[in-house]
C-alpha atoms as a PDB file:
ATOM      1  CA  UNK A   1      29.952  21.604  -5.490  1.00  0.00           C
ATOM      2  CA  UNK A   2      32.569  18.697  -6.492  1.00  0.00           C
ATOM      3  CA  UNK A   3      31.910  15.513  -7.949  1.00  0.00           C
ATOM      4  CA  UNK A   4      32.679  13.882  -4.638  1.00  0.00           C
ATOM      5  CA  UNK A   5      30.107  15.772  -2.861  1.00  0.00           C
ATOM      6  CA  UNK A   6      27.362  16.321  -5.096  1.00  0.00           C
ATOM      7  CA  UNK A   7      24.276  14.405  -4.637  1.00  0.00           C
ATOM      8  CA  UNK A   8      23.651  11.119  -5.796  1.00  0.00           C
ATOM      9  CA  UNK A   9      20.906  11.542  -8.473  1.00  0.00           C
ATOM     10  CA  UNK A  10      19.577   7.896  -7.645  1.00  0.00           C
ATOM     11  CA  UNK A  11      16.126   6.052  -8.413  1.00  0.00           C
ATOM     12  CA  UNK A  12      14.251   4.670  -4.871  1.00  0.00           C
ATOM     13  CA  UNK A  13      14.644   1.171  -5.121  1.00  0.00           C
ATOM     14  CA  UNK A  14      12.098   0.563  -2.490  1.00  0.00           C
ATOM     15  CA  UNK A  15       9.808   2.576  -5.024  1.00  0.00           C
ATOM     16  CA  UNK A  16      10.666   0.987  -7.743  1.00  0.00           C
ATOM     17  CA  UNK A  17      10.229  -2.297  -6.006  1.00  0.00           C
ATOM     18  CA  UNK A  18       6.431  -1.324  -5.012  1.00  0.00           C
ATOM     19  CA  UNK A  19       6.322  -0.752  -8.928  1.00  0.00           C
ATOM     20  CA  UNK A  20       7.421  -3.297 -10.227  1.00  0.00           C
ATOM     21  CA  UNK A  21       4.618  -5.850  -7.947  1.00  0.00           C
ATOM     22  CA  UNK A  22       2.426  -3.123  -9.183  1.00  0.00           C
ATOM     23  CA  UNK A  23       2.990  -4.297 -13.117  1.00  0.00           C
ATOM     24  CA  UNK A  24       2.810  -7.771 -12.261  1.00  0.00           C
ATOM     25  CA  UNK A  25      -0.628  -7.298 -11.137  1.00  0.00           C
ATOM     26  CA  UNK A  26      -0.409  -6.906  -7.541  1.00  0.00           C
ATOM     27  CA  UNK A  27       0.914  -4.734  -4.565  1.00  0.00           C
ATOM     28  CA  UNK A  28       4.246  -5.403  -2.869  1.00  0.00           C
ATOM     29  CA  UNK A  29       5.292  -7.682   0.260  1.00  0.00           C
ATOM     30  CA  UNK A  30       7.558  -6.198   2.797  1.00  0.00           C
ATOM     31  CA  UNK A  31       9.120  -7.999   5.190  1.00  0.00           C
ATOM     32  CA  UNK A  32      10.761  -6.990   8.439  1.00  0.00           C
ATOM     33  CA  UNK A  33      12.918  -8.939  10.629  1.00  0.00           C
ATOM     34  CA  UNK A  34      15.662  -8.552  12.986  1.00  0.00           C
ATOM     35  CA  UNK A  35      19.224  -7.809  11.991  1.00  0.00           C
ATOM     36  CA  UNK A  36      21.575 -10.889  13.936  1.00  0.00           C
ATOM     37  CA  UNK A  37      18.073 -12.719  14.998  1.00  0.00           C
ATOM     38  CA  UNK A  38      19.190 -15.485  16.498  1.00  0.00           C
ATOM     39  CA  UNK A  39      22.153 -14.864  15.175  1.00  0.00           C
ATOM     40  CA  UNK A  40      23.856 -12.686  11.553  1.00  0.00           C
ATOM     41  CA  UNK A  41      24.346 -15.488   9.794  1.00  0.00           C
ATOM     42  CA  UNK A  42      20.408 -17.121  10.227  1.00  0.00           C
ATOM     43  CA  UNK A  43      19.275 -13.262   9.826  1.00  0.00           C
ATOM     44  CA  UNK A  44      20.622 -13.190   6.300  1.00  0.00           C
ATOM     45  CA  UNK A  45      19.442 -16.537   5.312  1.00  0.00           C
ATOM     46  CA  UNK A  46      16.065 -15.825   6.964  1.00  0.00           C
ATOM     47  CA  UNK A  47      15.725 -12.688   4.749  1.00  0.00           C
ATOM     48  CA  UNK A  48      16.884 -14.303   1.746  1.00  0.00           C
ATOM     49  CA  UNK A  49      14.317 -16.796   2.109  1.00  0.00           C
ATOM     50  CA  UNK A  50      11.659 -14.484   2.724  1.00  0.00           C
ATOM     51  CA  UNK A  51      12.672 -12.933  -0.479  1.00  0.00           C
ATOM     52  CA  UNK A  52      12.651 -15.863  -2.498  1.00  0.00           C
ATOM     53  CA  UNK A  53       9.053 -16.791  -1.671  1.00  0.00           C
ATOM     54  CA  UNK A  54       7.517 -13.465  -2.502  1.00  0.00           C
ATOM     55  CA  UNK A  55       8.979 -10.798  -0.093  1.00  0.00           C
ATOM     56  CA  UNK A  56       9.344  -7.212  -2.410  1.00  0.00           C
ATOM     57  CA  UNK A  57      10.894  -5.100  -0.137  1.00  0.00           C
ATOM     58  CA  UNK A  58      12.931  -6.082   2.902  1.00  0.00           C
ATOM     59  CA  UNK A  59      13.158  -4.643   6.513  1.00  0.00           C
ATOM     60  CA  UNK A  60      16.304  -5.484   8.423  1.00  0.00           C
ATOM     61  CA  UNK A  61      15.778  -4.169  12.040  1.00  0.00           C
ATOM     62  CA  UNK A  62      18.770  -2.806  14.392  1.00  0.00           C
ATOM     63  CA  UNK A  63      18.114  -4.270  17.605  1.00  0.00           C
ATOM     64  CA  UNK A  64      17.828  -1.449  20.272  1.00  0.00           C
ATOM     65  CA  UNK A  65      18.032  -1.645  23.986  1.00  0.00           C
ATOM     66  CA  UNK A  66      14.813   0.537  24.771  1.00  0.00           C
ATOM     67  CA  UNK A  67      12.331   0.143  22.050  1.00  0.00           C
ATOM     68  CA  UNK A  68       9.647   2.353  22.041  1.00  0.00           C
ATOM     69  CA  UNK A  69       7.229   0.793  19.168  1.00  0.00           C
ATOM     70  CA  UNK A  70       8.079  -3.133  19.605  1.00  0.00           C
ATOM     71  CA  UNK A  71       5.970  -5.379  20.931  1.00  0.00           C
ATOM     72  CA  UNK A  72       6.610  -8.095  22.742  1.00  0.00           C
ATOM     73  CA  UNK A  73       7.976 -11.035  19.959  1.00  0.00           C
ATOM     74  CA  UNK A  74      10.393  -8.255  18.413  1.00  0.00           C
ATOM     75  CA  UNK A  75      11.060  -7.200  21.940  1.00  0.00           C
ATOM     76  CA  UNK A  76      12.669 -10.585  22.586  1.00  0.00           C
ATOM     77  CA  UNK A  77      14.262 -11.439  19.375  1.00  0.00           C
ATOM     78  CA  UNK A  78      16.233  -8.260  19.771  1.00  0.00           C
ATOM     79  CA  UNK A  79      17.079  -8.400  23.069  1.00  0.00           C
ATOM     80  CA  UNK A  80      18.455 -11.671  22.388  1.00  0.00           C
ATOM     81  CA  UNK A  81      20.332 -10.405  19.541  1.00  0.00           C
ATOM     82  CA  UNK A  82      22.112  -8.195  21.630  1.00  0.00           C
ATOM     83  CA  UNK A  83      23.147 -10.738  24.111  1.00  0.00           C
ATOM     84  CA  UNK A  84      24.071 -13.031  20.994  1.00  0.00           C
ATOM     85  CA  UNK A  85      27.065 -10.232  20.028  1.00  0.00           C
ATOM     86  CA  UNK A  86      25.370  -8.330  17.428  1.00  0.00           C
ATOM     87  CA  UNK A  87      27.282  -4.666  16.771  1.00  0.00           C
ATOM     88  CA  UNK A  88      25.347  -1.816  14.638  1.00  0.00           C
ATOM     89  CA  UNK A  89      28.336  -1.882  12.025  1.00  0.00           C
ATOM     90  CA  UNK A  90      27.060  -5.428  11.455  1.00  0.00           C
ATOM     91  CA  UNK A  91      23.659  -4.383   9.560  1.00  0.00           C
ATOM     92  CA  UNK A  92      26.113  -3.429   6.438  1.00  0.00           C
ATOM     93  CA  UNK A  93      27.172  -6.952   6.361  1.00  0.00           C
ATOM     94  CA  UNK A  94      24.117  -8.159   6.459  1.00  0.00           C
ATOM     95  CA  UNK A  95      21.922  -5.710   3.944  1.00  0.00           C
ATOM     96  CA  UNK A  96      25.322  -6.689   1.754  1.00  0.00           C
ATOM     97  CA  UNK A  97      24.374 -10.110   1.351  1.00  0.00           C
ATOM     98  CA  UNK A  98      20.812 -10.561   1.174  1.00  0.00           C
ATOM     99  CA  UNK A  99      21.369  -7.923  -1.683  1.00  0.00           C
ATOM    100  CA  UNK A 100      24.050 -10.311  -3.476  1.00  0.00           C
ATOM    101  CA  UNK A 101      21.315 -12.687  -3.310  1.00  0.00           C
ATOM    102  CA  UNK A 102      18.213 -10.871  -4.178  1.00  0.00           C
ATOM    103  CA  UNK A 103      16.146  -8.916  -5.628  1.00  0.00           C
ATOM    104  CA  UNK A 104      14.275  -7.062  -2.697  1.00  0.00           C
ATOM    105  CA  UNK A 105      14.910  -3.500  -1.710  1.00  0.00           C
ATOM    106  CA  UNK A 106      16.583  -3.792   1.456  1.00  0.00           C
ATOM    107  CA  UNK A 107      15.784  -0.730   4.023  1.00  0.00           C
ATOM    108  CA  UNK A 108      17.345  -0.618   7.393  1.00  0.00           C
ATOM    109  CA  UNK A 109      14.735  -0.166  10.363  1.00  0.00           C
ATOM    110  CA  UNK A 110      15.898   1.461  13.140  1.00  0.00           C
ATOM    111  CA  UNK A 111      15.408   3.853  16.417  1.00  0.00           C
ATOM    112  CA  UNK A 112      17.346   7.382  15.194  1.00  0.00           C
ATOM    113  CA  UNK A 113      19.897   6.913  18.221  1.00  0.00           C
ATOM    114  CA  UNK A 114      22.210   4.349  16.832  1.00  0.00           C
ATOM    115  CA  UNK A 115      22.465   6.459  13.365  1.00  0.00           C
ATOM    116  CA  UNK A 116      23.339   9.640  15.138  1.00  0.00           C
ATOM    117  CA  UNK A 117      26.064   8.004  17.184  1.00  0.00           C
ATOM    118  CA  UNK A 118      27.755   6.428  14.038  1.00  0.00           C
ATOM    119  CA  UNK A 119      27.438   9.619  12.792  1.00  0.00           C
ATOM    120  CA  UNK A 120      24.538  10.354  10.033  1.00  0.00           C
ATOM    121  CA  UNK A 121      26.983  10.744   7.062  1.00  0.00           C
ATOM    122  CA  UNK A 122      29.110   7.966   8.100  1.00  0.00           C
ATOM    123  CA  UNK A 123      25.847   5.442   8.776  1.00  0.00           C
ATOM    124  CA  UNK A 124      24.202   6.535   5.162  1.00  0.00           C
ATOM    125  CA  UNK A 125      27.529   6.124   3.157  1.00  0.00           C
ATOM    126  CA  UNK A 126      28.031   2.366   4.741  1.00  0.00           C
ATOM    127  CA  UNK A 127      24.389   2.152   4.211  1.00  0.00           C
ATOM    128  CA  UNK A 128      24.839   2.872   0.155  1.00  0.00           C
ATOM    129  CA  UNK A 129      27.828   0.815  -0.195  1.00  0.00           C
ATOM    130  CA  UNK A 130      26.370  -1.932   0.877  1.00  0.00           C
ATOM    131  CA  UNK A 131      23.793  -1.629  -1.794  1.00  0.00           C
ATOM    132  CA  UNK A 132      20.833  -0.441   0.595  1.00  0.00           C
ATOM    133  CA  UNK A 133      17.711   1.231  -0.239  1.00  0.00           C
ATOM    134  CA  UNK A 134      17.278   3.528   2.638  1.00  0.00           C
ATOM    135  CA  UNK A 135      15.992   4.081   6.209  1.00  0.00           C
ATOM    136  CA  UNK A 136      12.738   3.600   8.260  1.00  0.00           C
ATOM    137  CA  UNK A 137      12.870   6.045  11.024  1.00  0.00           C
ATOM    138  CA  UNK A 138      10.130   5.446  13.329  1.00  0.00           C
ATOM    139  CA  UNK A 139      10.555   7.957  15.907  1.00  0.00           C
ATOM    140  CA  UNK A 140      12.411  10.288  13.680  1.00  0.00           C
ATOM    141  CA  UNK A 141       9.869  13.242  12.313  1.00  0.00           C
ATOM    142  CA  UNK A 142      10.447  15.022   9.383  1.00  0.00           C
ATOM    143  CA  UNK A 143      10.989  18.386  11.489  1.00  0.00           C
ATOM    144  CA  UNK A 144      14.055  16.987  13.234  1.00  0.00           C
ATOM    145  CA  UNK A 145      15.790  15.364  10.067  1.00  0.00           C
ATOM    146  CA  UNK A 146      17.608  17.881   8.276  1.00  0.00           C
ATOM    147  CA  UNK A 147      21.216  15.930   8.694  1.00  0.00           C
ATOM    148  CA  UNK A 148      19.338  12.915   7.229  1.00  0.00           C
ATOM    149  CA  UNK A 149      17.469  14.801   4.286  1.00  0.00           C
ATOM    150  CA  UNK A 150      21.559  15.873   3.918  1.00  0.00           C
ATOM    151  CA  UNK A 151      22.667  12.901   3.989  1.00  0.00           C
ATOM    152  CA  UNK A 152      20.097  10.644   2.359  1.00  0.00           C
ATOM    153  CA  UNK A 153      19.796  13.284  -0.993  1.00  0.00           C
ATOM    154  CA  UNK A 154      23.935  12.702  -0.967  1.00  0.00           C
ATOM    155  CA  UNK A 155      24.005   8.971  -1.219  1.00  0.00           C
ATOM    156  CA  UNK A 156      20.588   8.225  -3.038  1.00  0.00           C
ATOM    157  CA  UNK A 157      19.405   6.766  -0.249  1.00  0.00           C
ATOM    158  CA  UNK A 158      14.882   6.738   0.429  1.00  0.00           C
ATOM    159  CA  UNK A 159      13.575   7.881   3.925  1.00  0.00           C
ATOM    160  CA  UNK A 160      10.837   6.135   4.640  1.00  0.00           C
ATOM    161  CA  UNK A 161       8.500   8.424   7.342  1.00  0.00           C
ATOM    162  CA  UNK A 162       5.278   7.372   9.416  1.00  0.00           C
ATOM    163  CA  UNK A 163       1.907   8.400   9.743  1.00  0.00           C
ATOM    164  CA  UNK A 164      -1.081   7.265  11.928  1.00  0.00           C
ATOM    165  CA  UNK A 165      -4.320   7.578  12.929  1.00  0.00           C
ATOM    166  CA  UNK A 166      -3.204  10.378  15.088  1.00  0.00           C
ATOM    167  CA  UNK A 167      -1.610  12.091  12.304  1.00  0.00           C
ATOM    168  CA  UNK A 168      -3.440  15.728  11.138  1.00  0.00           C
ATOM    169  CA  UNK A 169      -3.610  17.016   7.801  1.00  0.00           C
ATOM    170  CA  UNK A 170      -0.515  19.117   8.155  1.00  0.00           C
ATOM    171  CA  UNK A 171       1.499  16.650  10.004  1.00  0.00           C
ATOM    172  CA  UNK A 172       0.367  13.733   7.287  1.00  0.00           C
ATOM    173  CA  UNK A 173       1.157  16.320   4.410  1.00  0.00           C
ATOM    174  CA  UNK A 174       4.650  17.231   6.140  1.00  0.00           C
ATOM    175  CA  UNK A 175       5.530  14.000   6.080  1.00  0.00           C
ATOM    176  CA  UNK A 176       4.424  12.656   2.305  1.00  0.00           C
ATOM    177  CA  UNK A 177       6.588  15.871   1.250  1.00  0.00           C
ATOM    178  CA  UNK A 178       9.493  14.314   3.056  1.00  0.00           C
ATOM    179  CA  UNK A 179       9.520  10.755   2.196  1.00  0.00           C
ATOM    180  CA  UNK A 180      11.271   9.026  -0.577  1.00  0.00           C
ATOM    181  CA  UNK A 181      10.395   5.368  -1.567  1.00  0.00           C
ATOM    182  CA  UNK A 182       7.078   5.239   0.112  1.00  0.00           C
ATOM    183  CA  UNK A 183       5.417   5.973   3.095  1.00  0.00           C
ATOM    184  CA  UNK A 184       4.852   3.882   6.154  1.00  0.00           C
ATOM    185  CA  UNK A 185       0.910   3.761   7.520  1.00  0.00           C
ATOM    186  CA  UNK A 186       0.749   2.402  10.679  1.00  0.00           C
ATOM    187  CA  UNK A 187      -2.966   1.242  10.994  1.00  0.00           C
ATOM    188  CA  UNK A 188      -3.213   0.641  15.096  1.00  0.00           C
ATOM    189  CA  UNK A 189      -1.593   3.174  18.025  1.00  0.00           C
ATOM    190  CA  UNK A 190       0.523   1.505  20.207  1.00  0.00           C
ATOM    191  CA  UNK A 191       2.882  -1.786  19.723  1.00  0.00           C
ATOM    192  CA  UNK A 192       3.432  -3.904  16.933  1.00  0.00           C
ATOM    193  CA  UNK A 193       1.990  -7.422  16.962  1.00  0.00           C
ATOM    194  CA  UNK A 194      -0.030  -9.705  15.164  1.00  0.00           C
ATOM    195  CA  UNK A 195      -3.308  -9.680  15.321  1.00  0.00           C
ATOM    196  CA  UNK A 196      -6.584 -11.830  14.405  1.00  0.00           C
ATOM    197  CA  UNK A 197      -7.940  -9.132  12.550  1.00  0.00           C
ATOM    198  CA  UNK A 198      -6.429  -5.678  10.838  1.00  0.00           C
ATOM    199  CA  UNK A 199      -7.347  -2.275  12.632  1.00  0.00           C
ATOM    200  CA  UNK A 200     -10.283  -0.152  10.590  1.00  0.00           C
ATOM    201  CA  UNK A 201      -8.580   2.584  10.865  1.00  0.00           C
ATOM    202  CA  UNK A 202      -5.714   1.113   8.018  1.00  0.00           C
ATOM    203  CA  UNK A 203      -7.801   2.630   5.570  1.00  0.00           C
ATOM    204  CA  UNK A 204      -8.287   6.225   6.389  1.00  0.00           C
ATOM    205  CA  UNK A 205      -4.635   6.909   7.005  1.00  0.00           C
ATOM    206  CA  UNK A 206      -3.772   5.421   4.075  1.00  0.00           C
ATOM    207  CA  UNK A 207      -6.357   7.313   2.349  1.00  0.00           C
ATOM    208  CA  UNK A 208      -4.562  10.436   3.887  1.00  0.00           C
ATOM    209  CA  UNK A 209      -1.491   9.866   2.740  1.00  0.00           C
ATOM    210  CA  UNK A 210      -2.526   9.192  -0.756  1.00  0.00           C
ATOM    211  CA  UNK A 211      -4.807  12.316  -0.369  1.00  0.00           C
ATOM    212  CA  UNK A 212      -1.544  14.472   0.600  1.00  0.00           C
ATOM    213  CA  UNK A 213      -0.263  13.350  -2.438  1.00  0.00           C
ATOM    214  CA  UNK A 214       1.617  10.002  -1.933  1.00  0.00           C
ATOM    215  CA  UNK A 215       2.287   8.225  -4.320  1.00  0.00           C
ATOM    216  CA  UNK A 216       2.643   4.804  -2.493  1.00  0.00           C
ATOM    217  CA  UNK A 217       1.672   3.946   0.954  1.00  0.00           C
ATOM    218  CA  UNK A 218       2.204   0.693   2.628  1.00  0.00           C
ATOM    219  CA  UNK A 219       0.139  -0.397   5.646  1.00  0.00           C
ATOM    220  CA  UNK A 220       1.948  -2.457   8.875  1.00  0.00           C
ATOM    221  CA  UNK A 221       1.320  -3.398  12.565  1.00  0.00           C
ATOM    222  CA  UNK A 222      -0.506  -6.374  13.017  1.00  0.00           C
ATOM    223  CA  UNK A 223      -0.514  -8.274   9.769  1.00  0.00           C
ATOM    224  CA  UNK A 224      -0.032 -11.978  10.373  1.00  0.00           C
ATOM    225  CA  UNK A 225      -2.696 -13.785   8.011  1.00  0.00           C
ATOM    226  CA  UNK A 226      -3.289 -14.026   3.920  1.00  0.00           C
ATOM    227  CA  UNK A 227      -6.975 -12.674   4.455  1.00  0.00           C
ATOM    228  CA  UNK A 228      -5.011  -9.563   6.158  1.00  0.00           C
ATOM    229  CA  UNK A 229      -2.982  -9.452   3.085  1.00  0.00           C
ATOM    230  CA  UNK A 230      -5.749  -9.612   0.934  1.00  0.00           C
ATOM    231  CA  UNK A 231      -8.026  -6.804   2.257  1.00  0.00           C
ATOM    232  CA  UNK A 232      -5.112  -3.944   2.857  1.00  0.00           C
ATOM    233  CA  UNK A 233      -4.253  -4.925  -1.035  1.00  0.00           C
ATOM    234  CA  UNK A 234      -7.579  -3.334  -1.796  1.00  0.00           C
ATOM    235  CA  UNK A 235      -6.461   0.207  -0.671  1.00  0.00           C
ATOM    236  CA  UNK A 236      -2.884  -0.008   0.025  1.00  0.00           C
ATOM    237  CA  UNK A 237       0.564   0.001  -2.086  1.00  0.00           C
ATOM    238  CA  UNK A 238       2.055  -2.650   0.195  1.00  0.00           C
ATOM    239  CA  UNK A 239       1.621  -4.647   2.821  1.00  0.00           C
ATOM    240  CA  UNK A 240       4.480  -5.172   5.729  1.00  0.00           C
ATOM    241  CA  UNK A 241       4.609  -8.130   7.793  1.00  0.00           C
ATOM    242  CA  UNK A 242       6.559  -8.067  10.695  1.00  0.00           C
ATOM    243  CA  UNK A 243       6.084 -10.301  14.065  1.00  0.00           C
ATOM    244  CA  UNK A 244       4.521 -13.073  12.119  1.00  0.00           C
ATOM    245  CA  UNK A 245       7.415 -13.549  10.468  1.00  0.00           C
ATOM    246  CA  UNK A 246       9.664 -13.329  13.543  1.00  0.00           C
ATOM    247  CA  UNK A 247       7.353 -15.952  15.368  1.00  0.00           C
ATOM    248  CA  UNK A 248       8.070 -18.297  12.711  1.00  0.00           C
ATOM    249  CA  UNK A 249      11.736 -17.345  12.631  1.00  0.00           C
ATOM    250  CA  UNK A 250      11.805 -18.344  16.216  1.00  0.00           C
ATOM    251  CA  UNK A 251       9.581 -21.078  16.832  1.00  0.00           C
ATOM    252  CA  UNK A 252      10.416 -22.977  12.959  1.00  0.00           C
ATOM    253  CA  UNK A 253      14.114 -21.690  11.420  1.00  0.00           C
ATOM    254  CA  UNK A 254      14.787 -19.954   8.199  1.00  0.00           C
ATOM    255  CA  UNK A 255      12.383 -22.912   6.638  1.00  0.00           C
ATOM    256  CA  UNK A 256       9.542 -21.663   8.461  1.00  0.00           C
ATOM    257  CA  UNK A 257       9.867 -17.928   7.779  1.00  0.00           C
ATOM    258  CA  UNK A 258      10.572 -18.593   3.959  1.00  0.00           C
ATOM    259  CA  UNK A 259       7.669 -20.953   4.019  1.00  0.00           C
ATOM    260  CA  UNK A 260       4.902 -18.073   5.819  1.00  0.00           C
ATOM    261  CA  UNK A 261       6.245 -14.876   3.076  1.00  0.00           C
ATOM    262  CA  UNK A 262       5.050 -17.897   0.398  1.00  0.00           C
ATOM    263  CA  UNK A 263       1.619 -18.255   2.367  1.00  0.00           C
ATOM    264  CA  UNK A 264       1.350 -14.775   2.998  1.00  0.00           C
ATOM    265  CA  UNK A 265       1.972 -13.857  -0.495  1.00  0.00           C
ATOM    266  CA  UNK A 266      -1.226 -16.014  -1.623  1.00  0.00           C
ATOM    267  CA  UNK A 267      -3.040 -13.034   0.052  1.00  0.00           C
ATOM    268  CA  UNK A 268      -2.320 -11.425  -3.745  1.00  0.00           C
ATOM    269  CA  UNK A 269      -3.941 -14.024  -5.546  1.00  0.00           C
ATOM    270  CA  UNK A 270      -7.767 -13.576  -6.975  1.00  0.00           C
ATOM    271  CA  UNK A 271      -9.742 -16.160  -4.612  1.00  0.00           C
ATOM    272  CA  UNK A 272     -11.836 -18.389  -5.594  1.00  0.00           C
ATOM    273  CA  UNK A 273     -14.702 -19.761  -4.005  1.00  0.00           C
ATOM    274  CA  UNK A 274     -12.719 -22.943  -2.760  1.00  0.00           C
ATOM    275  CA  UNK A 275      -9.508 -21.129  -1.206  1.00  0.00           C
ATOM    276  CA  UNK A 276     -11.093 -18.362   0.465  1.00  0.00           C
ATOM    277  CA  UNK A 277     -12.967 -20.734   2.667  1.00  0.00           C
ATOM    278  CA  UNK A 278     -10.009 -22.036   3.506  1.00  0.00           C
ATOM    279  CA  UNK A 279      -8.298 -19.039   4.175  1.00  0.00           C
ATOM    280  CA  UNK A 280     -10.249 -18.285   6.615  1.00  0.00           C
ATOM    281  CA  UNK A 281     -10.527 -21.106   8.470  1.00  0.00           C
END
């Protein structure tokens, strides 16, 4: 094998992102939000401020024109996305300079369709040189992903995997084997959206997927509150916030997302008897 083609022997930044929240004490803030949402430039200053008030690891999301998981709030933002100009190719641009910027990890999220049509190789090497950390893949399985296991070992990229309630033992196992950086718990079947309260069954699959052997596993779907934050930070690696975030994107500007990542990050904090009443209210 040549030096051009031989793997890149790289760490998992989203991993080592997860860590380092880990050494400070507490568990790691992801972030998702649409890639050109309302437009590219607002999406990379929306993500940048997310990162600078507490956001670890950060999801930019290729709008796609028949979702499968989204509710309705991503639903939208996407569509309008779309109808705003935004092109695939412009997710490099973007990952590119929220990474100038920040700290964060920043993993693409995105339906397999528009990676295999760019071309796996060609998407992943973009994906690197614009100083990404990998992929979410949410209806890619690990049984189906042998060009992207190719492609991701090649450029050091992570491949970030799913499991559910739903999940068995084999499937949940199959998929910790696969996944690089950590893997994704979804705690609710059906669409994302926030909720007033965080599905029970967060828990067990995260307590699956550590079972199988994971080393991190980060909980999302439905996260919109800093009392959600605080109780999956009892059992989880991370916690990913997603249509909150979005909500506030739309309804208040970059000022308003940047300003809920800080709230949502007190979720870390010890309470004491004073805020947690007030969290709560």
């Amino acid at each position: 094998m040549s030096e051009s083609t031989a793997p890149i022997q790289a760490a998992s930044k989203s991993a080592a992102a997860i860590d380092r929240a880990k050494a400070a004490g507490r568990k790691a803030l992801i972030a998702y939000l649409p890639a050109g949402y309302p437009d590219k430039q607002t999406s990379i200053d929306a993500a940048i401020a997310v990162a600078r008030n507490g956001a670890d690891i950060i999801e930019i999301g290729i709008p796609y024109s028949d979702p499968v998981m989204d509710g309705s709030v991503i639903q939208a933002a996407t569509t309008e996305a779309l109808a705003n100009g935004f092109r695939v190719a412009d997710v490099f641009d973007i990952v590119a300079a929220v990474t100038a910027e920040t700290d964060a990890a920043v993993l693409v999220m995105t339906y397999w369709n528009p990676v295999d049509r760019m071309g796996v190789d060609e998407f992943s090497r973009r994906l690197a040189e614009a100083g990404g950390a990998g992929l979410i893949t949410p209806d890619l399985i690990p049984d189906e992903a042998a060009e992207w296991f190719a492609a991701s070992d090649k450029y050091g990229l992570d491949r970030v995997f799913l499991v559910a309630p739903s999940s068995t033992p084999e499937r949940v196992a199959m998929t910790v084997e696969a996944t690089r950086g950590f893997v994704y718990a979804v705690s609710i079947m059906g669409v994302t959206g926030a909720r007033t309260s965080v599905s029970s069954a967060a828990e067990a699959v995260v307590a699956a997927a550590h079972n199988a052997g994971a080393e991190r596993a980060c909980v999302g779907l439905g996260v919109s509150r800093p009392e959600h934050v605080r109780e999956i930070a009892a059992y989880a690696d991370g916690v990913i916030v997603g249509t909150a975030l979005v909500a506030a994107l739309r309804d208040g500007g970059v000022a308003a997302v940047g300003a809920l990542a800080k709230e949502l990050s007190t979720g870390f904090d010890v309470p004491s008897t004073s805020n947690t009443e007030a969290l709560t209210q």
